[in-house]
C-alpha atoms as a PDB file:
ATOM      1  CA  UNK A   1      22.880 -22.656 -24.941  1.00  0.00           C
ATOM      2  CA  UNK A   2      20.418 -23.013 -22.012  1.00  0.00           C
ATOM      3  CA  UNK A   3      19.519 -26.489 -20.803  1.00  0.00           C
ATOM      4  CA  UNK A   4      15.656 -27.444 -22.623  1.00  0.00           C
ATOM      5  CA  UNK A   5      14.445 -27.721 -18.567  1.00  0.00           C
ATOM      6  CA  UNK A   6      15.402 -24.198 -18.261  1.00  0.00           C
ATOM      7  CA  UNK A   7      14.133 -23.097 -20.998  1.00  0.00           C
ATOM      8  CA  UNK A   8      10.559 -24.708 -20.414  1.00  0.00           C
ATOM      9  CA  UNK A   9      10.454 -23.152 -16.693  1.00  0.00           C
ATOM     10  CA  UNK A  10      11.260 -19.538 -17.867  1.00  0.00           C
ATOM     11  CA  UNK A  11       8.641 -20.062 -20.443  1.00  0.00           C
ATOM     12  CA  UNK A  12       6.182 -21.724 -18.191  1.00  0.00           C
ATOM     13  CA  UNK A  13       6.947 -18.778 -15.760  1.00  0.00           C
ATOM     14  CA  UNK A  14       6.212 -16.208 -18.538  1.00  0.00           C
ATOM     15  CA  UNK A  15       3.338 -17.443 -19.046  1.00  0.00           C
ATOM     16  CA  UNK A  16       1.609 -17.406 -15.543  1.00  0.00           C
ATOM     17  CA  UNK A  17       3.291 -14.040 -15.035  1.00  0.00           C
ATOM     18  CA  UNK A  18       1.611 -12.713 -18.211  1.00  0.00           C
ATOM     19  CA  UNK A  19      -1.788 -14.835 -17.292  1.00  0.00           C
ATOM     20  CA  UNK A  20      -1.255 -12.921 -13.638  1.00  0.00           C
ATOM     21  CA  UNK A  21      -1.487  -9.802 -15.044  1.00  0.00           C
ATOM     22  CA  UNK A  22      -4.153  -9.942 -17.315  1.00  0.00           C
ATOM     23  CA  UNK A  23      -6.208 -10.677 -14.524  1.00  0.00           C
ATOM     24  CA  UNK A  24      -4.874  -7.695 -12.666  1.00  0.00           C
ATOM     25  CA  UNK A  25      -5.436  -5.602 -15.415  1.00  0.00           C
ATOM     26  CA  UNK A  26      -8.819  -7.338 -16.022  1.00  0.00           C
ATOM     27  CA  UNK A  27     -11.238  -4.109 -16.109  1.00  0.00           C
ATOM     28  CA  UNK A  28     -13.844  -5.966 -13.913  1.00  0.00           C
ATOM     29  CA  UNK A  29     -11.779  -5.345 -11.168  1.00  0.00           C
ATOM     30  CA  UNK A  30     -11.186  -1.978 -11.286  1.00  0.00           C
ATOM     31  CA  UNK A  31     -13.438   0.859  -9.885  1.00  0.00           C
ATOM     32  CA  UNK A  32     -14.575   3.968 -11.785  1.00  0.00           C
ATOM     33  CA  UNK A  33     -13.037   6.969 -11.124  1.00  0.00           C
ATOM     34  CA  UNK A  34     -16.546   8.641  -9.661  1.00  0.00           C
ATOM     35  CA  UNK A  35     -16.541   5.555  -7.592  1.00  0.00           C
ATOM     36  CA  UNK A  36     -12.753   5.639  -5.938  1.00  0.00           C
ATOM     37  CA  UNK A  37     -12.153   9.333  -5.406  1.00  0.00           C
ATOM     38  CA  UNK A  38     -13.715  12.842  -4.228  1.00  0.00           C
ATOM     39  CA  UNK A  39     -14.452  15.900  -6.395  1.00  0.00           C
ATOM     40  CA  UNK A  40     -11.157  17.360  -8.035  1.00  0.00           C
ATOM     41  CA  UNK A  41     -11.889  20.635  -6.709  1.00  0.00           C
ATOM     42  CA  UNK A  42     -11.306  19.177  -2.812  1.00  0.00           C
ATOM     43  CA  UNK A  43      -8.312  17.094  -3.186  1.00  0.00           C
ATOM     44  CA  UNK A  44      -4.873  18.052  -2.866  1.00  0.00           C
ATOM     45  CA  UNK A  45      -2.649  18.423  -5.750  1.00  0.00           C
ATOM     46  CA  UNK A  46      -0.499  16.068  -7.124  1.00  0.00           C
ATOM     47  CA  UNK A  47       2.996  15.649  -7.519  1.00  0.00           C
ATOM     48  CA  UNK A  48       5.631  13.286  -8.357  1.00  0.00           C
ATOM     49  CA  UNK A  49       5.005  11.184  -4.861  1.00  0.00           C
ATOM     50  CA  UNK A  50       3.480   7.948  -5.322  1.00  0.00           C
ATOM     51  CA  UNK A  51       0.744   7.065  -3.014  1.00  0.00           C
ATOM     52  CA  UNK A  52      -1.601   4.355  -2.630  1.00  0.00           C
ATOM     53  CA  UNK A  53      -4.266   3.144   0.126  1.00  0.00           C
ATOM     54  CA  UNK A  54      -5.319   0.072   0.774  1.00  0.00           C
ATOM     55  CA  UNK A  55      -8.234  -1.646   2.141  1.00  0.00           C
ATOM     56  CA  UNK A  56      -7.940  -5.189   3.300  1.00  0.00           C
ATOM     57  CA  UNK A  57     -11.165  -6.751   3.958  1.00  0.00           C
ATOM     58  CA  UNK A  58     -12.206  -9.301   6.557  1.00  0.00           C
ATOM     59  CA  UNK A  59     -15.592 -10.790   6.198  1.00  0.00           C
ATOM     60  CA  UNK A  60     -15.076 -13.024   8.516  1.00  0.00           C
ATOM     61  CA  UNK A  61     -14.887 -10.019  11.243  1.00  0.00           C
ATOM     62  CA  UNK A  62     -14.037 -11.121  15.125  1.00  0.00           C
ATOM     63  CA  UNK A  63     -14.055  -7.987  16.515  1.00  0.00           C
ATOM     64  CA  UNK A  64     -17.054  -7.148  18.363  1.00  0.00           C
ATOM     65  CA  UNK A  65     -16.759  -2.980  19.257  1.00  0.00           C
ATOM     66  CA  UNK A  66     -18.981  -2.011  16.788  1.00  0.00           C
ATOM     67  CA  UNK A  67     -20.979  -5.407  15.551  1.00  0.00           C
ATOM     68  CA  UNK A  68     -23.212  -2.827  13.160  1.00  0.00           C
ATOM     69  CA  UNK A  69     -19.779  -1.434  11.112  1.00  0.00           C
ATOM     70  CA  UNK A  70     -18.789  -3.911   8.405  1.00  0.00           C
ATOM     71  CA  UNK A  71     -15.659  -1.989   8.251  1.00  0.00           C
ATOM     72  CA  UNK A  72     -14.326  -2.798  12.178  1.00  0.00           C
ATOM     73  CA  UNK A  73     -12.161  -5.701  11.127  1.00  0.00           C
ATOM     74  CA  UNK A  74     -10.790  -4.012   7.958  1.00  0.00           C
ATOM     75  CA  UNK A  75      -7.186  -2.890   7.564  1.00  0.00           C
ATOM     76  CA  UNK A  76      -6.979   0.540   6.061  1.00  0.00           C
ATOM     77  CA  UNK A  77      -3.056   1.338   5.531  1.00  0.00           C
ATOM     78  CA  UNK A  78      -1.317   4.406   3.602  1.00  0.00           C
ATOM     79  CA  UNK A  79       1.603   3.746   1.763  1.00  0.00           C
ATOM     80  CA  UNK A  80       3.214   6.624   0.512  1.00  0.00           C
ATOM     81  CA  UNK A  81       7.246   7.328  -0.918  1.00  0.00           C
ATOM     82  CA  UNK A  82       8.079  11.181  -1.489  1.00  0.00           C
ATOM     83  CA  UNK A  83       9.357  12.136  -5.025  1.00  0.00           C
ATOM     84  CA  UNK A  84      12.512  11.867  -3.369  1.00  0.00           C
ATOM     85  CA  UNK A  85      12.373   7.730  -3.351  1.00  0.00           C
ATOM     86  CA  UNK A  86      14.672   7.855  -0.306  1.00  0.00           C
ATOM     87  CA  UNK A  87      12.313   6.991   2.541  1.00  0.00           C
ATOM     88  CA  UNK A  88       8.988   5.604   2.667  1.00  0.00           C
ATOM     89  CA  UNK A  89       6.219   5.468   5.160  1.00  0.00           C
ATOM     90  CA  UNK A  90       3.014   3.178   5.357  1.00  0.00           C
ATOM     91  CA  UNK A  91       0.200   4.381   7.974  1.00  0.00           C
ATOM     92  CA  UNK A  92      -2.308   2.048   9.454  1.00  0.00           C
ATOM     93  CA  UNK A  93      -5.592   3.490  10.681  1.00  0.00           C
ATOM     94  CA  UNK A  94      -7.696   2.948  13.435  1.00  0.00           C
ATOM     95  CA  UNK A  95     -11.238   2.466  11.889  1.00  0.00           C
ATOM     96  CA  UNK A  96     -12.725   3.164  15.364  1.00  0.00           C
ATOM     97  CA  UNK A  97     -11.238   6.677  15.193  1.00  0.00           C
ATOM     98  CA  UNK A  98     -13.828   9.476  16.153  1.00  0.00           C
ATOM     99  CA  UNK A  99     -14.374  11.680  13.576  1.00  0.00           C
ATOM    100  CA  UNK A 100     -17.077  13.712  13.752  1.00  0.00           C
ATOM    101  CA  UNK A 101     -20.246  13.967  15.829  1.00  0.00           C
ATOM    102  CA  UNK A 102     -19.695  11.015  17.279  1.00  0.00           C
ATOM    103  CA  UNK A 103     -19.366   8.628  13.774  1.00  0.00           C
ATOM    104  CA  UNK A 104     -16.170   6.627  13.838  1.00  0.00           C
ATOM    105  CA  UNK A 105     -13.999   6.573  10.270  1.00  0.00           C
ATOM    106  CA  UNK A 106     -15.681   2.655  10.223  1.00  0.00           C
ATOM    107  CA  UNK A 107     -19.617   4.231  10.376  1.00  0.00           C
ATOM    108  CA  UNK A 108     -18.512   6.724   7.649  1.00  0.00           C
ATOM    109  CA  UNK A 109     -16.675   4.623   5.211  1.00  0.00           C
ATOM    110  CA  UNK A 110     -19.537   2.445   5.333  1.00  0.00           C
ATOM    111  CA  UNK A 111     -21.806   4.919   4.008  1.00  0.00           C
ATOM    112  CA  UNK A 112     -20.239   6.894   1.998  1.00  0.00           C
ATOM    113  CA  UNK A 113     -17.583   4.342   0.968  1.00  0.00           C
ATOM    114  CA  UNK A 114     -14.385   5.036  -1.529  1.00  0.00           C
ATOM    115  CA  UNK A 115     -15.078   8.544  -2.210  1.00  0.00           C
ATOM    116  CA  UNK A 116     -15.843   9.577   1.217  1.00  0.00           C
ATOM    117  CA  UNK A 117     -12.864   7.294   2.518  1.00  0.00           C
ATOM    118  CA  UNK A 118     -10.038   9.273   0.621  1.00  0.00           C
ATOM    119  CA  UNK A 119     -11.520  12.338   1.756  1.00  0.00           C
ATOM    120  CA  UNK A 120     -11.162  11.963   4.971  1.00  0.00           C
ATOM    121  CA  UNK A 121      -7.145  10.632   4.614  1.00  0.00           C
ATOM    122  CA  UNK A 122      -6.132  13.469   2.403  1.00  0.00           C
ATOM    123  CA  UNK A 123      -7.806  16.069   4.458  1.00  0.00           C
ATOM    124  CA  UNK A 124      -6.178  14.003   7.914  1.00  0.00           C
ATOM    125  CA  UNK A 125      -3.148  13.611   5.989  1.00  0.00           C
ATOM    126  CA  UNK A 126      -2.935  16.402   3.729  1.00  0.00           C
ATOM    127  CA  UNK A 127      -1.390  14.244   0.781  1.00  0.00           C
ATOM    128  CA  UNK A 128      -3.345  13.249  -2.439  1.00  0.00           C
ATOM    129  CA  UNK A 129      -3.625   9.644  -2.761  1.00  0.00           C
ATOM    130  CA  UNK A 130      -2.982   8.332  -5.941  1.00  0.00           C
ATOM    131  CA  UNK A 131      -4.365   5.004  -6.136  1.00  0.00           C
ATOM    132  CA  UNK A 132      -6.425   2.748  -3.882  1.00  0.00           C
ATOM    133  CA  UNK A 133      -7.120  -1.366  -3.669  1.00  0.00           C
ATOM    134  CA  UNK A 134      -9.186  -3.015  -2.097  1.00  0.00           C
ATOM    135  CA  UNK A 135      -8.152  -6.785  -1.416  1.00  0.00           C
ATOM    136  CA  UNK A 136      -9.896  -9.607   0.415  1.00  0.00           C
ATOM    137  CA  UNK A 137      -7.989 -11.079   3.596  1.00  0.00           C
ATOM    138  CA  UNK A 138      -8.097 -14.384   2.159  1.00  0.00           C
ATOM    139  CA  UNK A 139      -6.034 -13.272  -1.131  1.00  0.00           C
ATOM    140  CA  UNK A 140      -3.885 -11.662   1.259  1.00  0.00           C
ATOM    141  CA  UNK A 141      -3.701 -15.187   3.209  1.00  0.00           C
ATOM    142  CA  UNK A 142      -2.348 -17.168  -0.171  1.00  0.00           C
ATOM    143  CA  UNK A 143      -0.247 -14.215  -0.781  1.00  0.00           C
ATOM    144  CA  UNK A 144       1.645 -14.856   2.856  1.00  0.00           C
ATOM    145  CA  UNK A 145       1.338 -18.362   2.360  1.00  0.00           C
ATOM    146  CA  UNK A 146       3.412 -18.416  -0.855  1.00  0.00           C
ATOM    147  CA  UNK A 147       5.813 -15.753   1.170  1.00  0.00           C
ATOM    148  CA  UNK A 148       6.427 -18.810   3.356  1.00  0.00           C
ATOM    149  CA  UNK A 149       4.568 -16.859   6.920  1.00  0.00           C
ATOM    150  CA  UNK A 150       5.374 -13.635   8.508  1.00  0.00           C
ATOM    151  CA  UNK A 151       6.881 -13.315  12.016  1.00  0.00           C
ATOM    152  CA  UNK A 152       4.884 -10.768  13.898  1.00  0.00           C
ATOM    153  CA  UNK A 153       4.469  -9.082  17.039  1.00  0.00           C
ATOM    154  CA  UNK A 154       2.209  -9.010  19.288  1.00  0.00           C
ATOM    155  CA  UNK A 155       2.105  -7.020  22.639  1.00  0.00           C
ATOM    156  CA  UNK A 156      -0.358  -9.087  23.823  1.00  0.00           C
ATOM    157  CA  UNK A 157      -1.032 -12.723  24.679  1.00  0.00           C
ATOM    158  CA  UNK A 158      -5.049 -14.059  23.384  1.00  0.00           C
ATOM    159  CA  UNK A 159      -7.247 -16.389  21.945  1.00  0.00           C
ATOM    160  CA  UNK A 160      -9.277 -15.789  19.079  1.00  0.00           C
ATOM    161  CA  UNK A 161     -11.130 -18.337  16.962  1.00  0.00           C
ATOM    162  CA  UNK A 162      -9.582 -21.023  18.347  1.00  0.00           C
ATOM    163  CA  UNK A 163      -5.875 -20.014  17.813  1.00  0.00           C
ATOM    164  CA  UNK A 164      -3.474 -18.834  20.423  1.00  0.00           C
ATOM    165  CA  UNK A 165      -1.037 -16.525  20.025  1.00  0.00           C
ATOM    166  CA  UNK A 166       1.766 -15.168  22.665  1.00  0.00           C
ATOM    167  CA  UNK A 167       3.478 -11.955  23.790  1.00  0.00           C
ATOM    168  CA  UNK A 168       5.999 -11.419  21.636  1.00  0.00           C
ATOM    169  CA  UNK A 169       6.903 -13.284  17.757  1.00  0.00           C
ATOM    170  CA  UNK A 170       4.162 -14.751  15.897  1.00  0.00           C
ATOM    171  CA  UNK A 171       4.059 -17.162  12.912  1.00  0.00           C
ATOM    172  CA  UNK A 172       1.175 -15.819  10.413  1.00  0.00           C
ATOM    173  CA  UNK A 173      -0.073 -18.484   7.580  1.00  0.00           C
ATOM    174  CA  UNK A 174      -3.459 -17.819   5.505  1.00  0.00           C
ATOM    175  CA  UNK A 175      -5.641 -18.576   8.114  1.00  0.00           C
ATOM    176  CA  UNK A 176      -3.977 -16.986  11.123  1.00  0.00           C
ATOM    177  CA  UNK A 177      -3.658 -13.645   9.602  1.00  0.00           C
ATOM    178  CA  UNK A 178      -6.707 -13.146   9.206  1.00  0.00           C
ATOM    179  CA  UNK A 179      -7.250 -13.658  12.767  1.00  0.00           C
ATOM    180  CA  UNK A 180      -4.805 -11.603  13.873  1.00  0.00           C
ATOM    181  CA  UNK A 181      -5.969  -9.116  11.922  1.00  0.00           C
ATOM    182  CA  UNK A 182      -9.700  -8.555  12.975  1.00  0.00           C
ATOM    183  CA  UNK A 183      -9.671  -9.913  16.471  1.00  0.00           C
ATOM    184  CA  UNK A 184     -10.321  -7.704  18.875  1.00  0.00           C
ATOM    185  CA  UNK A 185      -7.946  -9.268  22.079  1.00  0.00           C
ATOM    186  CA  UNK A 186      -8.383  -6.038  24.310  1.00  0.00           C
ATOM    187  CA  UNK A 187     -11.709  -3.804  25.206  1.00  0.00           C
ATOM    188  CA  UNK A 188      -9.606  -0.447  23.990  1.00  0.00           C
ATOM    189  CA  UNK A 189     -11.668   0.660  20.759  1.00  0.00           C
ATOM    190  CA  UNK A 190      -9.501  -1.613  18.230  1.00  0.00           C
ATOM    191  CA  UNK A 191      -6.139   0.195  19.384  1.00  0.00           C
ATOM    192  CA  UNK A 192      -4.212  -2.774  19.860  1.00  0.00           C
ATOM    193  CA  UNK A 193      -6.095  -4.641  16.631  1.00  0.00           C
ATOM    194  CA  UNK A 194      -4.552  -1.605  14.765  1.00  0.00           C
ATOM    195  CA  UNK A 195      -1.024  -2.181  16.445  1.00  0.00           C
ATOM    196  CA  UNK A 196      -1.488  -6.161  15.224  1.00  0.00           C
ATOM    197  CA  UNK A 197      -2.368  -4.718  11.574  1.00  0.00           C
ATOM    198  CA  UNK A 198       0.681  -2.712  11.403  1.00  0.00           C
ATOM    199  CA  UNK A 199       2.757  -5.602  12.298  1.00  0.00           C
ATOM    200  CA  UNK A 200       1.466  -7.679   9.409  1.00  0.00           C
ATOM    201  CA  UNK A 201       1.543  -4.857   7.141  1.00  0.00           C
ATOM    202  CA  UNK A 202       5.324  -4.233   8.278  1.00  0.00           C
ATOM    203  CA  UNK A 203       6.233  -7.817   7.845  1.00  0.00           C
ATOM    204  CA  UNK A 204       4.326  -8.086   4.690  1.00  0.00           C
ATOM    205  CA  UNK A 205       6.122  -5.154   3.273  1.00  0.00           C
ATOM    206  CA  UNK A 206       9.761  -6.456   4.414  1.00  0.00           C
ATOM    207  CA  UNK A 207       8.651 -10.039   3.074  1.00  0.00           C
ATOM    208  CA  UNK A 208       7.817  -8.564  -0.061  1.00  0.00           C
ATOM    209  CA  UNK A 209      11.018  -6.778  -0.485  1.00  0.00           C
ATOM    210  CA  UNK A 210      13.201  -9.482   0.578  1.00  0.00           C
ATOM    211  CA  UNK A 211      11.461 -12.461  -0.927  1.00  0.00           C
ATOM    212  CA  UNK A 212      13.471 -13.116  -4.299  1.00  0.00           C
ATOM    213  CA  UNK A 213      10.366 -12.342  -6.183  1.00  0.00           C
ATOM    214  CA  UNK A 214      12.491 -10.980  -9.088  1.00  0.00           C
ATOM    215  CA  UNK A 215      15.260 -13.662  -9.223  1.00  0.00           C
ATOM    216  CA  UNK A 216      12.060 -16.144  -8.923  1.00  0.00           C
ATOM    217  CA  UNK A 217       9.673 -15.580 -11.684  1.00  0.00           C
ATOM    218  CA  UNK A 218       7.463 -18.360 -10.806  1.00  0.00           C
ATOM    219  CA  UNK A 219       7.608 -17.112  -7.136  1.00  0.00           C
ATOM    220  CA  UNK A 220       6.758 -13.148  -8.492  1.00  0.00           C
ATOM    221  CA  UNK A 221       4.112 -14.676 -10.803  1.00  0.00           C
ATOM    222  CA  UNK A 222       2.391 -16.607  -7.873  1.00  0.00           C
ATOM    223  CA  UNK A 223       2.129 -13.374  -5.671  1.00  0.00           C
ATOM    224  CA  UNK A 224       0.664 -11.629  -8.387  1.00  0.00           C
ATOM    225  CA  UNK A 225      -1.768 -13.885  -8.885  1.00  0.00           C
ATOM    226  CA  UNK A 226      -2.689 -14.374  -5.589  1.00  0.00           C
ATOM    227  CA  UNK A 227      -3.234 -10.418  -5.328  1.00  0.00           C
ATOM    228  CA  UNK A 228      -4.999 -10.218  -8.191  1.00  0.00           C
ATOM    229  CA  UNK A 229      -7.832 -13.484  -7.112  1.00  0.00           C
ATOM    230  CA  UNK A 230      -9.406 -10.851  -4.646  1.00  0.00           C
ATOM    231  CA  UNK A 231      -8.476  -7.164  -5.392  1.00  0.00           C
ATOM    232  CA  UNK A 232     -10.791  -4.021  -7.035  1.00  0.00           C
ATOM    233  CA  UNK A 233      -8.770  -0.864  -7.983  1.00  0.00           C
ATOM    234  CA  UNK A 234      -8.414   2.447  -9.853  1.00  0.00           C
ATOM    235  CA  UNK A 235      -7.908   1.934 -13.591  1.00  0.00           C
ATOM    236  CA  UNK A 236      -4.632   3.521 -13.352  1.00  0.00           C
ATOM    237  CA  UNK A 237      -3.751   1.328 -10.823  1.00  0.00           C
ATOM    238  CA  UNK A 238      -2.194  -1.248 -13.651  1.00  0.00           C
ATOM    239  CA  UNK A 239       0.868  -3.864 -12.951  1.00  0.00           C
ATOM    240  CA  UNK A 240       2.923  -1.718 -14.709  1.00  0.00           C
ATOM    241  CA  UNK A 241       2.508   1.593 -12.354  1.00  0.00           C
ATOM    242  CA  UNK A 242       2.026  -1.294  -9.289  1.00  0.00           C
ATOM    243  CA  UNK A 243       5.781  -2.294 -10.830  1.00  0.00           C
ATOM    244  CA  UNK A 244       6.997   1.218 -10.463  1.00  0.00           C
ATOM    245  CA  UNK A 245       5.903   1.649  -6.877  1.00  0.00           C
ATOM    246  CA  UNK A 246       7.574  -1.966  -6.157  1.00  0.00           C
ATOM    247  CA  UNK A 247      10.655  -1.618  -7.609  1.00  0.00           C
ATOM    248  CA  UNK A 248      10.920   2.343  -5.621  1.00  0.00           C
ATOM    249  CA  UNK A 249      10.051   0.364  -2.351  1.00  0.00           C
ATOM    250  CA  UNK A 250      12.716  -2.542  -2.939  1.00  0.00           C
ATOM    251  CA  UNK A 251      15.294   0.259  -3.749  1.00  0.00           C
ATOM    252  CA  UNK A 252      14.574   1.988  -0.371  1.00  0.00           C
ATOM    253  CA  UNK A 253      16.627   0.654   2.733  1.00  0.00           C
ATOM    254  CA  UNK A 254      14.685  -1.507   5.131  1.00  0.00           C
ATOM    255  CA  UNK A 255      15.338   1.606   7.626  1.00  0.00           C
ATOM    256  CA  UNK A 256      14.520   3.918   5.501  1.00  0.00           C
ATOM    257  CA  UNK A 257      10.780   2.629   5.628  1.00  0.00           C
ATOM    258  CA  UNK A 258       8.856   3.287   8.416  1.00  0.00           C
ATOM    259  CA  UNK A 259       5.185   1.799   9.319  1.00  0.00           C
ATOM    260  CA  UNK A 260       3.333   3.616  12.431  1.00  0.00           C
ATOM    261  CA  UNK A 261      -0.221   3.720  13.158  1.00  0.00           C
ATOM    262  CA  UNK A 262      -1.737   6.942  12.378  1.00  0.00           C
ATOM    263  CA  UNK A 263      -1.375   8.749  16.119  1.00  0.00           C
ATOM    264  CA  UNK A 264      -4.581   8.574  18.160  1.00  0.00           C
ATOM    265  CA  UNK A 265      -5.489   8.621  21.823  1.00  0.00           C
ATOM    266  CA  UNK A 266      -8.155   6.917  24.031  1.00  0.00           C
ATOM    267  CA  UNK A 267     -10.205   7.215  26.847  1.00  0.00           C
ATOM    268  CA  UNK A 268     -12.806   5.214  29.047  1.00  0.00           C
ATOM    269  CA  UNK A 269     -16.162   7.403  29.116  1.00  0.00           C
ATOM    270  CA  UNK A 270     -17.875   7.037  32.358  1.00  0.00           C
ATOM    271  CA  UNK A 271     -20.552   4.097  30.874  1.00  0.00           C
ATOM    272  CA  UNK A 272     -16.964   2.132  29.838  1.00  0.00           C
ATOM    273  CA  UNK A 273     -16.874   3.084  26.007  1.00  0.00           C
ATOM    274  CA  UNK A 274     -13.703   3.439  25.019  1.00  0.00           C
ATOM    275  CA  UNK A 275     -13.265   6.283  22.444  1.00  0.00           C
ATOM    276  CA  UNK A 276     -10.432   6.669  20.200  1.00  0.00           C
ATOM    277  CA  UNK A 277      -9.363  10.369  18.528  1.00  0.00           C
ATOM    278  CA  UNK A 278      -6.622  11.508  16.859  1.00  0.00           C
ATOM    279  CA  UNK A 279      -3.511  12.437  18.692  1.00  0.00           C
ATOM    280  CA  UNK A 280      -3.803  16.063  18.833  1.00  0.00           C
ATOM    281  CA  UNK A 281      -0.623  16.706  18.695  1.00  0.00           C
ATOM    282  CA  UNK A 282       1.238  14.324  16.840  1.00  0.00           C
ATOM    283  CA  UNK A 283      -1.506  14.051  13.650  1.00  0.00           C
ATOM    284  CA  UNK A 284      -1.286  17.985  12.742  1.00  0.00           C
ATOM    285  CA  UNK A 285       2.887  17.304  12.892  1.00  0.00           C
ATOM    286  CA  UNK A 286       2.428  14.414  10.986  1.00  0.00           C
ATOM    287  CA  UNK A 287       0.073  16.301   8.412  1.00  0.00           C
ATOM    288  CA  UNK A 288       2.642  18.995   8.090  1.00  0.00           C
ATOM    289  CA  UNK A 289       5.657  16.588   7.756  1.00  0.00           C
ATOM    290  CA  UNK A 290       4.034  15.121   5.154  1.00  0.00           C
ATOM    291  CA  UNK A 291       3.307  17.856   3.080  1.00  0.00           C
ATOM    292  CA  UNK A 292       6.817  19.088   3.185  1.00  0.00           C
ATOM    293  CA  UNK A 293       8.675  15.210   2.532  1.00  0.00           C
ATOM    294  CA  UNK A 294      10.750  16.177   5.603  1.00  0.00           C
ATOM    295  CA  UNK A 295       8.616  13.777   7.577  1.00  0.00           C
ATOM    296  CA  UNK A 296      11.571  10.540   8.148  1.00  0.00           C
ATOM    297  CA  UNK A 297      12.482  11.928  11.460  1.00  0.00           C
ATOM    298  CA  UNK A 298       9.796  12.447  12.780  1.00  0.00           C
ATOM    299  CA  UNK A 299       7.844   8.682  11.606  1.00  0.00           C
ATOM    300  CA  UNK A 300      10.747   7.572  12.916  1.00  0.00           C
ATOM    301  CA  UNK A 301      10.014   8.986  16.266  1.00  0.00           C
ATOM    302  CA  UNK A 302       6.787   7.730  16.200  1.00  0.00           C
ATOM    303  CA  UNK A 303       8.336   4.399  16.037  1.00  0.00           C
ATOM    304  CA  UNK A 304      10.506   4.905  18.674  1.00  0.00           C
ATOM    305  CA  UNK A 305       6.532   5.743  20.735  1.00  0.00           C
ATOM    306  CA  UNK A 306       5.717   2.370  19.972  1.00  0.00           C
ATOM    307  CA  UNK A 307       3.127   3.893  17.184  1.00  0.00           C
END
């Protein structure tokens, strides 16, 4: 028979795991379908991958490119695992990417927000996204803090608000994430911001997977609740289906999943803006890779660029 201590932590545990999720399931945080995704009729079709965006977002914004886009010092990241379940691939985008006439993916996901947003990845991307969240940075800071930090790195040394970090490893808590995040430590369009976001959402990922959260109840119920204090998303988006694309991510090897930035190049324009547009090369490969779930060798070459 189980000691009466043990008994009263697994119950105890239960019951904030339960409390977590009815807050994540709480439908004033999730987002109407006409208010998350595009007409039916423009999207790509689904199938059995599982796909979900997310928007991390920084109010607190450092980065000073474009002081007029809300959306500068945001993290928008892919994450999406084939039917297969064998690899898996998260893609962070630059929001200062050109996309048309001169608007940046920042200026038009500020005005035309969800909708217009997962337009533009599944016609970049050419894969349906299934679900989307959008989470504050400092949910996402009590989340890392209860993950006990995430090493990062960075490939440059700066200061921003304050806090120092170096070439190479970095020790993220609540408040330097957010930092590192939305800073802006180099005048190149938010290229190496994006680089610094990709870290975090590598090391979040690898945290996530490695952190005991299933042999720890009170540790899984903790990060759920944490997620759930500052996140909107699609109905369908419930802890159950958010279960399904945990547990397929844990099951994957750690080098079976691959986080790149979504491939762009920049140049200086002759007044010194910096402008940022999508590799034009590497994105259409990527596009088609991903379309076909043949796309592990090549994100893993775009690793191996330092993407």
């Amino acid at each position: 028979m189980a000691k009466p201590t043990k008994m009263v932590s697994a119950i105890g545990s239960l019951k904030d795991l339960n409390t977590a999720r009815a807050e994540f399931d709480d439908a004033s945080k999730t987002i109407p379908a006409e208010a998350a995704f595009p007409p039916a009729e423009i999207r790509p079709a689904a199938d059995d991958s599982r796909t979900l965006m997310l928007r991390v977002t920084n109010p607190g914004i450092l980065a000073e490119a474009a002081p007029h886009s809300s959306s500068q010092g945001d993290t928008f990241a892919v994450i999406h695992v084939p039917a297969g379940g064998d690899f898996a691939a998260a893609l962070v985008l630059n929001p200062s990417t050109q996309i048309e006439a001169g608007q940046t993916f920042a200026t038009i996901a500020d005005e035309g927000e969800w909708p217009v947003v997962v337009a533009m990845v599944e016609e970049f991307l050419g894969i349906r996204i299934d679900h989307i969240a959008q989470l504050e940075s400092d949910a996402l800071g009590r989340v890392i803090d209860e993950l006990g930090g995430l090493q990062v790195y960075s490939r440059a040394a700066f200061n921003a608000d304050g806090t120092d970090f170096v070439e190479g490893t970095n020790t993220l808590d609540r408040a330097t994430s957010e930092v590192f995040t939305a800073a802006d430590p180099i005048d190149d369009a938010g290229q190496t911001r994006t680089r610094n976001q990709r870290a975090v959402v590598r090391a979040l990922i690898q945290a996530l997977k490695s952190g005991g959260l299933v042999k720890d109840p009170n540790k899984g119920a903790a990060v759920l609740g944490h997620f759930a204090s500052g996140i909107q998303h699609n109905a369908e988006l419930t802890t159950v289906e958010l279960s399904k694309i945990a547990n397929t991510l844990r099951a994957v090897q750690s080098d079976d999943v691959a986080v790149v930035t979504v491939p762009t190049n920049s140049h200086r324009e002759d007044d010194g803006t910096v402008v940022v547009e999508f590799d034009p090369e590497a994105a259409p490969a990527l596009k088609q890779a991903l379309a076909h779930d043949d796309f592990a060798d090549l994100l893993r070459y775009l690793v191996s660029l330092g993407y």
